[in-house]
PDB file of N, CA and C in Angstrom:
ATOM      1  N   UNK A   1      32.869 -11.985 -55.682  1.00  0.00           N
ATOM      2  CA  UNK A   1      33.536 -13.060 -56.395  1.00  0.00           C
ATOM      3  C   UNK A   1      32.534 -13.692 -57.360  1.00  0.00           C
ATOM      4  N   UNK A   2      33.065 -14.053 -58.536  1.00  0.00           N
ATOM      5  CA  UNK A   2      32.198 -14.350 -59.175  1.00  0.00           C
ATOM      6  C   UNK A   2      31.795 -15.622 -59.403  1.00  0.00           C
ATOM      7  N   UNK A   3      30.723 -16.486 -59.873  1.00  0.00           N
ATOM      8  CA  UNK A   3      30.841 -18.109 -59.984  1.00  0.00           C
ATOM      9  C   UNK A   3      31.610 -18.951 -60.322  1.00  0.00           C
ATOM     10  N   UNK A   4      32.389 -18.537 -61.471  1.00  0.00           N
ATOM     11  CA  UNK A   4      33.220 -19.271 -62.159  1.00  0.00           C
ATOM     12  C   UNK A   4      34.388 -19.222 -61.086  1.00  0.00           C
ATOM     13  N   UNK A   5      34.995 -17.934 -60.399  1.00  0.00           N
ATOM     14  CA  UNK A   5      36.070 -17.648 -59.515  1.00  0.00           C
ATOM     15  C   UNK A   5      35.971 -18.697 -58.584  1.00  0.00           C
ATOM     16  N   UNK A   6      34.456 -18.742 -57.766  1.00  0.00           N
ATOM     17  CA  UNK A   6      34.058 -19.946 -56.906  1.00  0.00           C
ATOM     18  C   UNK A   6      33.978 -21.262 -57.267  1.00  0.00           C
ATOM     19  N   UNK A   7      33.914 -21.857 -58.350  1.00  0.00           N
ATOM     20  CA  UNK A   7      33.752 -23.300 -58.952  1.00  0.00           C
ATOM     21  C   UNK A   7      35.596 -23.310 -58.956  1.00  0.00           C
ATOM     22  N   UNK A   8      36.278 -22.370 -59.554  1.00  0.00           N
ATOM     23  CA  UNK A   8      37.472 -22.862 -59.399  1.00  0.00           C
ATOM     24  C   UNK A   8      38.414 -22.810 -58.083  1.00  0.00           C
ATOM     25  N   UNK A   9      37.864 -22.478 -57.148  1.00  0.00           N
ATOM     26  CA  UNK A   9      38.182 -21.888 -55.662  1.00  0.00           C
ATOM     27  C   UNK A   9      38.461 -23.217 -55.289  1.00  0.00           C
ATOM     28  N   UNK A  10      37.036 -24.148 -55.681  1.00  0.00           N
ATOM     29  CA  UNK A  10      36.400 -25.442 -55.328  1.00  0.00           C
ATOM     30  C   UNK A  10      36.940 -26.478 -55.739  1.00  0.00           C
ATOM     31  N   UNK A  11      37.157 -26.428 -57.061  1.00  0.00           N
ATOM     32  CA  UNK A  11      37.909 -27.727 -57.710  1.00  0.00           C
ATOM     33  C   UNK A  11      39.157 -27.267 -57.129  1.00  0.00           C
ATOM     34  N   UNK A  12      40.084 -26.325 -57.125  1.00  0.00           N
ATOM     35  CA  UNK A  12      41.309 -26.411 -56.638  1.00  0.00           C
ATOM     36  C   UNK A  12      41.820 -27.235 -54.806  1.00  0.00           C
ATOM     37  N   UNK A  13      40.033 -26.720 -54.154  1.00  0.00           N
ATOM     38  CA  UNK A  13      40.504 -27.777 -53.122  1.00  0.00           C
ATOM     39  C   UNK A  13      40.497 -29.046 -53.189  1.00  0.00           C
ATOM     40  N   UNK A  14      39.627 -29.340 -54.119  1.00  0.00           N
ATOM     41  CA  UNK A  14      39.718 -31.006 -54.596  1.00  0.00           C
ATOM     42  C   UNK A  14      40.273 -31.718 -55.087  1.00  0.00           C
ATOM     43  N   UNK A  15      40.917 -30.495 -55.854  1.00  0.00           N
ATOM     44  CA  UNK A  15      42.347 -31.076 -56.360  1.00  0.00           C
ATOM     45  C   UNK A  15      43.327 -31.963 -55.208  1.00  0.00           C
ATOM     46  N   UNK A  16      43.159 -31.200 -54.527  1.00  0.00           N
ATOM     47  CA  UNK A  16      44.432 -31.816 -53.758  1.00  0.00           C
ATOM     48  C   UNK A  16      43.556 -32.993 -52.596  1.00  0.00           C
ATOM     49  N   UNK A  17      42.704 -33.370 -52.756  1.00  0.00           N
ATOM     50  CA  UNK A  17      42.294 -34.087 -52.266  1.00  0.00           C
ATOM     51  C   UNK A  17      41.413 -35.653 -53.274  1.00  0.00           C
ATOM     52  N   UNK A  18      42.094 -35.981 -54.699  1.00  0.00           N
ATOM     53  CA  UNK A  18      41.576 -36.617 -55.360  1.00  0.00           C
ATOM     54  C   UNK A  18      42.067 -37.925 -54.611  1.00  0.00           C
ATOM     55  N   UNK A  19      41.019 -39.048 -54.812  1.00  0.00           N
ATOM     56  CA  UNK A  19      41.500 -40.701 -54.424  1.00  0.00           C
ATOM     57  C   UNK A  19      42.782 -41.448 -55.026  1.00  0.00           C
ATOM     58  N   UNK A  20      42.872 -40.650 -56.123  1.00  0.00           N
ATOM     59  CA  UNK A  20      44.132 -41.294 -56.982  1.00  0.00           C
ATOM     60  C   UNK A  20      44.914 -40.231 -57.922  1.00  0.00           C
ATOM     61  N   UNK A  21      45.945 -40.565 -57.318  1.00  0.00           N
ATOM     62  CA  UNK A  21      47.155 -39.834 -58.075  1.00  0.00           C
ATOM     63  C   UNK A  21      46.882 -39.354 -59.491  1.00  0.00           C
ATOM     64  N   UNK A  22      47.395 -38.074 -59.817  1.00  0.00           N
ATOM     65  CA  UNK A  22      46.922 -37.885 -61.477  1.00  0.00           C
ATOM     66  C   UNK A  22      48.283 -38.507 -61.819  1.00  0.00           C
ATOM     67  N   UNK A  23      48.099 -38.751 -63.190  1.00  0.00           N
ATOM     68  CA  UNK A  23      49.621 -39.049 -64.039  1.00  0.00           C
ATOM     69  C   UNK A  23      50.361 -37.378 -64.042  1.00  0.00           C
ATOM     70  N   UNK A  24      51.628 -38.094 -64.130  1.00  0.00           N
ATOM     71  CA  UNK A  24      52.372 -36.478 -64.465  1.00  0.00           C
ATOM     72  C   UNK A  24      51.828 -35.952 -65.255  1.00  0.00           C
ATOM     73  N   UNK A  25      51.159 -36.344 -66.781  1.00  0.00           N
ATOM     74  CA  UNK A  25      50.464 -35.141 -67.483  1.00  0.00           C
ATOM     75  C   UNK A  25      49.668 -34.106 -66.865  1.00  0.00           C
ATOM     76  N   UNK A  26      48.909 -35.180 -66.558  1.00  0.00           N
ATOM     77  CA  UNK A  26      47.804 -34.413 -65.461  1.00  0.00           C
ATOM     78  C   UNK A  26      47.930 -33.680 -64.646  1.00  0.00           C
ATOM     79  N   UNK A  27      49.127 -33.538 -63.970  1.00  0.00           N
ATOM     80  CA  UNK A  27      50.007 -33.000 -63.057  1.00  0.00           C
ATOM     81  C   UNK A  27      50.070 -31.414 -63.463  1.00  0.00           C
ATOM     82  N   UNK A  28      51.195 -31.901 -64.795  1.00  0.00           N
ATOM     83  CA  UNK A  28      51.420 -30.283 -65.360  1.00  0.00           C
ATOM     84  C   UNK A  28      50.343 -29.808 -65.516  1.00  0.00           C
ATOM     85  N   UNK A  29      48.970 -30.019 -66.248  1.00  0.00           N
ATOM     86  CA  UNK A  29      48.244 -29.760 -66.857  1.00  0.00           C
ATOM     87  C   UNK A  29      47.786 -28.893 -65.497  1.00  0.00           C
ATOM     88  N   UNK A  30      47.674 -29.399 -64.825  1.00  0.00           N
ATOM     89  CA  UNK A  30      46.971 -29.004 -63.305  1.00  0.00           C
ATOM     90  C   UNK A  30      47.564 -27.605 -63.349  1.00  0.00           C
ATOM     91  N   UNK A  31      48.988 -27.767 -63.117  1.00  0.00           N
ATOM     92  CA  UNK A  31      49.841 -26.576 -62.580  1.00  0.00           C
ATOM     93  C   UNK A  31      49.493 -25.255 -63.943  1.00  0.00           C
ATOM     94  N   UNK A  32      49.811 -26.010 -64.748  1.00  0.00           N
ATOM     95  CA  UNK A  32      49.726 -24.783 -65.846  1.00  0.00           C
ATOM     96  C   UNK A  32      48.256 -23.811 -65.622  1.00  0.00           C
ATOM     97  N   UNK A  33      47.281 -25.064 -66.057  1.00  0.00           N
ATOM     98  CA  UNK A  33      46.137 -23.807 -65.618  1.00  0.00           C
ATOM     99  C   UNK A  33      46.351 -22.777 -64.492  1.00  0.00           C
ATOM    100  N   UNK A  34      46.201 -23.840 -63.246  1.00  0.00           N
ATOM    101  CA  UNK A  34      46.469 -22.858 -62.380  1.00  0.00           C
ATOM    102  C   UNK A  34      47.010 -21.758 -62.093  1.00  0.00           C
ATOM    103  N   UNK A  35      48.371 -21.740 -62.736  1.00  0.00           N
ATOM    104  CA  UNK A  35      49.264 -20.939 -62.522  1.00  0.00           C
ATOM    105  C   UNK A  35      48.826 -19.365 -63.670  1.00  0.00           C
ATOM    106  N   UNK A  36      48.291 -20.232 -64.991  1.00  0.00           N
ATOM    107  CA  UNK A  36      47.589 -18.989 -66.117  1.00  0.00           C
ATOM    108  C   UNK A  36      46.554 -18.394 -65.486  1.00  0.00           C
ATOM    109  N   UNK A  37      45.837 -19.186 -64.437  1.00  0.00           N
ATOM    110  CA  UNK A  37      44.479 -18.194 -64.174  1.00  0.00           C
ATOM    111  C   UNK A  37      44.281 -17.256 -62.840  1.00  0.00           C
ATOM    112  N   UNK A  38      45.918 -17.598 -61.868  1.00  0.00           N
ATOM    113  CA  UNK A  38      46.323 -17.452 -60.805  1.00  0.00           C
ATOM    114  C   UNK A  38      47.517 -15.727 -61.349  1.00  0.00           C
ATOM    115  N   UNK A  39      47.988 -16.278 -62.514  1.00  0.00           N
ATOM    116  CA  UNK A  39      49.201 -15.345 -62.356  1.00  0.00           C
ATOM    117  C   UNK A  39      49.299 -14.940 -63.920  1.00  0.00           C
ATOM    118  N   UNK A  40      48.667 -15.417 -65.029  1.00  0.00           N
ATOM    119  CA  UNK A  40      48.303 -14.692 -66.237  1.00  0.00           C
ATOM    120  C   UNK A  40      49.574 -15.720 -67.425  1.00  0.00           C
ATOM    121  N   UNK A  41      49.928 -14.820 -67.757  1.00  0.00           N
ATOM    122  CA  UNK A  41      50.997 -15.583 -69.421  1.00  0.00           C
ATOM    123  C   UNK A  41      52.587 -16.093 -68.172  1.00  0.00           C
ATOM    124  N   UNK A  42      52.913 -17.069 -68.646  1.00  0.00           N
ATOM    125  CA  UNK A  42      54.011 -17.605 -68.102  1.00  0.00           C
ATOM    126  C   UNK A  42      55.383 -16.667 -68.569  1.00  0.00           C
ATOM    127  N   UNK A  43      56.092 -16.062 -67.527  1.00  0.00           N
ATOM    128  CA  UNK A  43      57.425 -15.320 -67.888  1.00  0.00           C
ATOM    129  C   UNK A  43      58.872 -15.706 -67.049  1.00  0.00           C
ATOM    130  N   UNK A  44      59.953 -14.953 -67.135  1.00  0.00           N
ATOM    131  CA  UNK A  44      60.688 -15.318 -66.665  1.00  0.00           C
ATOM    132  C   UNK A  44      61.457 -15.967 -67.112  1.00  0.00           C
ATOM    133  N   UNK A  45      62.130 -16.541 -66.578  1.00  0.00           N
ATOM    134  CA  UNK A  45      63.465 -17.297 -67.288  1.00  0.00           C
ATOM    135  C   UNK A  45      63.533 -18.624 -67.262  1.00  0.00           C
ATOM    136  N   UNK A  46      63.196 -19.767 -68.242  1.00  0.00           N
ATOM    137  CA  UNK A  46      62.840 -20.886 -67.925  1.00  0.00           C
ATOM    138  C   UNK A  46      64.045 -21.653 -67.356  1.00  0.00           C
ATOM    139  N   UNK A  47      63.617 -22.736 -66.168  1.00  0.00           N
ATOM    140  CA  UNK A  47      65.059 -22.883 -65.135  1.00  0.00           C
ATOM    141  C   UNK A  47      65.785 -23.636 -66.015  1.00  0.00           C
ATOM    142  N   UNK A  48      66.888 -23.990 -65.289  1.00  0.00           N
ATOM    143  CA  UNK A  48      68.187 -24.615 -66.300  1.00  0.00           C
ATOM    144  C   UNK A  48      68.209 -25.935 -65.910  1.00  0.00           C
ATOM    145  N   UNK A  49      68.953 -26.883 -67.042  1.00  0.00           N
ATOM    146  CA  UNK A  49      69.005 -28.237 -67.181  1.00  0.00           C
ATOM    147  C   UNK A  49      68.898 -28.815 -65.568  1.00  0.00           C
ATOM    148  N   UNK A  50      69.518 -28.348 -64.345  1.00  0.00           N
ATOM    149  CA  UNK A  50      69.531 -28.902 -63.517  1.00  0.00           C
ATOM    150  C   UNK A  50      68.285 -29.023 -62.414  1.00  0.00           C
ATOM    151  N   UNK A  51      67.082 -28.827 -63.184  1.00  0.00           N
ATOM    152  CA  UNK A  51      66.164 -28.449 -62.389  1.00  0.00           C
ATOM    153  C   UNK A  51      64.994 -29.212 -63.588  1.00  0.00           C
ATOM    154  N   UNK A  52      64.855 -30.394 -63.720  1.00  0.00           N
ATOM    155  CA  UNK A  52      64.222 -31.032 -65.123  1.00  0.00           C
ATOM    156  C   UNK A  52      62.321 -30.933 -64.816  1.00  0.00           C
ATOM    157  N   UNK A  53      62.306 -31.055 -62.943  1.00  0.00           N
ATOM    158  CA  UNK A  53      60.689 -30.654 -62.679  1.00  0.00           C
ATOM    159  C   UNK A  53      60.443 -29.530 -63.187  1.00  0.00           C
ATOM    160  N   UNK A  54      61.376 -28.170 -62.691  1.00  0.00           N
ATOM    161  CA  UNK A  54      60.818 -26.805 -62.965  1.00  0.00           C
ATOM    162  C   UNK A  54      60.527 -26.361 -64.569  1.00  0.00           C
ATOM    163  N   UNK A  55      61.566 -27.045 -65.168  1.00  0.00           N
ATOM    164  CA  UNK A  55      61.769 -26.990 -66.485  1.00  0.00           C
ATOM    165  C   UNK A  55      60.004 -27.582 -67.577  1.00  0.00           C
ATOM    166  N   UNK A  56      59.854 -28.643 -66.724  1.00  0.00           N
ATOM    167  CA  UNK A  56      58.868 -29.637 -67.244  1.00  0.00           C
ATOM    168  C   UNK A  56      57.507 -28.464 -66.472  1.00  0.00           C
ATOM    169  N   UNK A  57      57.751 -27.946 -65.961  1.00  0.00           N
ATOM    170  CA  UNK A  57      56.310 -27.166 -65.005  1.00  0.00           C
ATOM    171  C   UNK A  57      56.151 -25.533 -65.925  1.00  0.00           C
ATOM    172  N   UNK A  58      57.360 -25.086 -66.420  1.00  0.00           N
ATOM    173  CA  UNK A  58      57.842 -24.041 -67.331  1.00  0.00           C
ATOM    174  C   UNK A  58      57.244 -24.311 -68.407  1.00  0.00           C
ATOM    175  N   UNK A  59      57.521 -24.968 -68.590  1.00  0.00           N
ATOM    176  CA  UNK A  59      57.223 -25.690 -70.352  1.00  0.00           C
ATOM    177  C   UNK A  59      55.185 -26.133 -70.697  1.00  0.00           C
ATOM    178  N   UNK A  60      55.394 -26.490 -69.828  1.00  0.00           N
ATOM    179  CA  UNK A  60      53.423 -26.830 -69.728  1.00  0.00           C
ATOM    180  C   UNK A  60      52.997 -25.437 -69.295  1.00  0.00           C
ATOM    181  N   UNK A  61      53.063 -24.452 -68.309  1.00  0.00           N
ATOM    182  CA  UNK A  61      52.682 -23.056 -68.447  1.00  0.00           C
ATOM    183  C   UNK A  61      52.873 -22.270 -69.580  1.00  0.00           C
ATOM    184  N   UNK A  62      53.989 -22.310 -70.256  1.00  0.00           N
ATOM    185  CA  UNK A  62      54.438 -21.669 -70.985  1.00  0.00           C
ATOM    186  C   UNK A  62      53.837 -21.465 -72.641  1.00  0.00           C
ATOM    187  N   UNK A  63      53.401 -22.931 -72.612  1.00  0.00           N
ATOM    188  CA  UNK A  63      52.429 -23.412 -73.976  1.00  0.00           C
ATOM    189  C   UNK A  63      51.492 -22.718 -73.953  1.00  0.00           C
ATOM    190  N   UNK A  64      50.414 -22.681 -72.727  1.00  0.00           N
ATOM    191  CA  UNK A  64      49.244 -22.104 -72.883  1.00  0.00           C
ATOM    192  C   UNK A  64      49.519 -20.794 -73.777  1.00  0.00           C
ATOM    193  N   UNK A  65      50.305 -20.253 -73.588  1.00  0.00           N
ATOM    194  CA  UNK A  65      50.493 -19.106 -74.195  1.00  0.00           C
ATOM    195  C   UNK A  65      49.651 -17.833 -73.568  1.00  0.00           C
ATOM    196  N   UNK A  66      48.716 -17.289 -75.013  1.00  0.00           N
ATOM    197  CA  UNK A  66      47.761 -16.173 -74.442  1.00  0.00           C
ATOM    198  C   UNK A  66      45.821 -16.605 -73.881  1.00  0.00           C
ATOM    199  N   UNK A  67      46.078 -17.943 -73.342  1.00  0.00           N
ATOM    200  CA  UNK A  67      44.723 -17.916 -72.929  1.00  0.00           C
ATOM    201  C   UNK A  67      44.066 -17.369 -71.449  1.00  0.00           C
ATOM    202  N   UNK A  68      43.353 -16.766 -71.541  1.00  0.00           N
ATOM    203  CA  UNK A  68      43.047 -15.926 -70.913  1.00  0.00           C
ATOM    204  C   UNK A  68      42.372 -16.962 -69.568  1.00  0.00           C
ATOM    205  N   UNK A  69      42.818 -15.719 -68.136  1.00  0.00           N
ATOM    206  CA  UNK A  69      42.378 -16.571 -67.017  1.00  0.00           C
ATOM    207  C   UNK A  69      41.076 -17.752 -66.989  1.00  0.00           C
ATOM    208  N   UNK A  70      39.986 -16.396 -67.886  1.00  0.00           N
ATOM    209  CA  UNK A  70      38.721 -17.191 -67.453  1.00  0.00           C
ATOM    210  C   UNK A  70      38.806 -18.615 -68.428  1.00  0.00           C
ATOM    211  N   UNK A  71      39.137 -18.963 -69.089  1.00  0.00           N
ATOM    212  CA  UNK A  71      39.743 -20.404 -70.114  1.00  0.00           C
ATOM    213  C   UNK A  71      40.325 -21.158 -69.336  1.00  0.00           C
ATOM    214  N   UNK A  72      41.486 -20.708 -68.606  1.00  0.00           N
ATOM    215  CA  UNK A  72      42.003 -21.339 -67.555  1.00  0.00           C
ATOM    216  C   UNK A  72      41.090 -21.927 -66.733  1.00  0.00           C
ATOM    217  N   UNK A  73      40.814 -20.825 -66.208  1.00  0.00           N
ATOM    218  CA  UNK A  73      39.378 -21.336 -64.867  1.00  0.00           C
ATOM    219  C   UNK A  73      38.939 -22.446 -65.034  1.00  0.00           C
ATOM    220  N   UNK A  74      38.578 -22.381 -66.515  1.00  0.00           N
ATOM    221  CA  UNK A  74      37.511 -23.217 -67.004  1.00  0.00           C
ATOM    222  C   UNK A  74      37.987 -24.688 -67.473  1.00  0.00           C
ATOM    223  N   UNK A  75      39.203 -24.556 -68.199  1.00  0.00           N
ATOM    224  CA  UNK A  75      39.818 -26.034 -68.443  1.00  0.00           C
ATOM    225  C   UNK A  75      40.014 -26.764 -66.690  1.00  0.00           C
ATOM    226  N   UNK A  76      40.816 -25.916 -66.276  1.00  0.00           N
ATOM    227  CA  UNK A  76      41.180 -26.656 -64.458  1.00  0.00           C
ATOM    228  C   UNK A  76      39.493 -27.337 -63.895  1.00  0.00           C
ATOM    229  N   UNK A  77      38.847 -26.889 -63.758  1.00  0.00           N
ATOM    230  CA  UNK A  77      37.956 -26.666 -63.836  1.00  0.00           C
ATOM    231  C   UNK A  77      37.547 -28.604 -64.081  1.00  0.00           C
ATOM    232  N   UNK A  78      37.138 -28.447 -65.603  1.00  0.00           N
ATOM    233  CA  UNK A  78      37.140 -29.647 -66.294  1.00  0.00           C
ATOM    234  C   UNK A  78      37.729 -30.683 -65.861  1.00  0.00           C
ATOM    235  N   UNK A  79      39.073 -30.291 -65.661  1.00  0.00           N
ATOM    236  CA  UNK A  79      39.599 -31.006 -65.910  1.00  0.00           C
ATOM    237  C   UNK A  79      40.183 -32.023 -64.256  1.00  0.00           C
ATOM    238  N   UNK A  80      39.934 -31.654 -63.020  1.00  0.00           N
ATOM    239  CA  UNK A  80      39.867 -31.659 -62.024  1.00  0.00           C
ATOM    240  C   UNK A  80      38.299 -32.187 -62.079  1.00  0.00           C
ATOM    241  N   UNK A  81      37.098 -31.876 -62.145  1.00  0.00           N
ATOM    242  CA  UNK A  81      35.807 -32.723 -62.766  1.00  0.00           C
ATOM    243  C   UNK A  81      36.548 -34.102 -63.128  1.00  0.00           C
ATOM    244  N   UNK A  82      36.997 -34.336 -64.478  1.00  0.00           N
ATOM    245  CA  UNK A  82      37.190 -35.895 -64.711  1.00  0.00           C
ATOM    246  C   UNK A  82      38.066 -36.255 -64.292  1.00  0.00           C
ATOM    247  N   UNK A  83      39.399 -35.877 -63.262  1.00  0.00           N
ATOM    248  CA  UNK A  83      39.972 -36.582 -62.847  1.00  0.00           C
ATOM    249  C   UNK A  83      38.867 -36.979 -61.245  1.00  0.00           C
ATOM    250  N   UNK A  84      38.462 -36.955 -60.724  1.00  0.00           N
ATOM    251  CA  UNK A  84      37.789 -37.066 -59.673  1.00  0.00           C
ATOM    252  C   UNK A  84      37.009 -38.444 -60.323  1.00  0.00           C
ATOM    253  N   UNK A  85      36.016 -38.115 -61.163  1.00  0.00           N
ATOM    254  CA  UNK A  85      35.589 -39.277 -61.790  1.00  0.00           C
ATOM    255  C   UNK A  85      36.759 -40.759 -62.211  1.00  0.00           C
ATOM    256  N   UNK A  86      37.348 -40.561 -62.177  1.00  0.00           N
ATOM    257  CA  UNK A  86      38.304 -41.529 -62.288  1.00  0.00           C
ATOM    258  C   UNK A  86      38.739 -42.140 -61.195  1.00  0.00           C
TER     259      UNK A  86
END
């Protein structure tokens, strides 16, 4: 495994263990990386009006577009860093 694989292994457990709630941005932002560096370009069928979380969790994966896992890694990463600081 490589370092970067392990730093994000790490922040992902910390994620879920921060002192204070992220804002929903922060939220998606969370999921999206994760999900780009976990499972690659966002596909599938984005869910329907009756589902406005999945839709909102679709939509923030979906942006990233083509950035590649290790970017991912690396924003979550970051970005899990300053929410902790906060």
């Amino acid at each position: 495994m490589s370092d970067l694989e392990t730093q994000f292994k790490t922040a992902a457990a910390a994620a879920q263990n921060l002192s204070q709630r992220p804002s929903n941005d922060d939220l998606l932002k969370l999921y999206a990386y994760y999900k780009q560096a976990t499972q690659g370009q966002a596909g599938g069928k984005r869910p329907g009006f009756t589902d406005p979380v999945g839709r909102a969790k679709y939509d923030a994966w979906k942006k990233l577009g083509s950035l590649s896992a290790e970017e991912a890694m690396r924003a979550y990463i970051d970005l899990v860093e300053r929410l902790k600081q906060a």
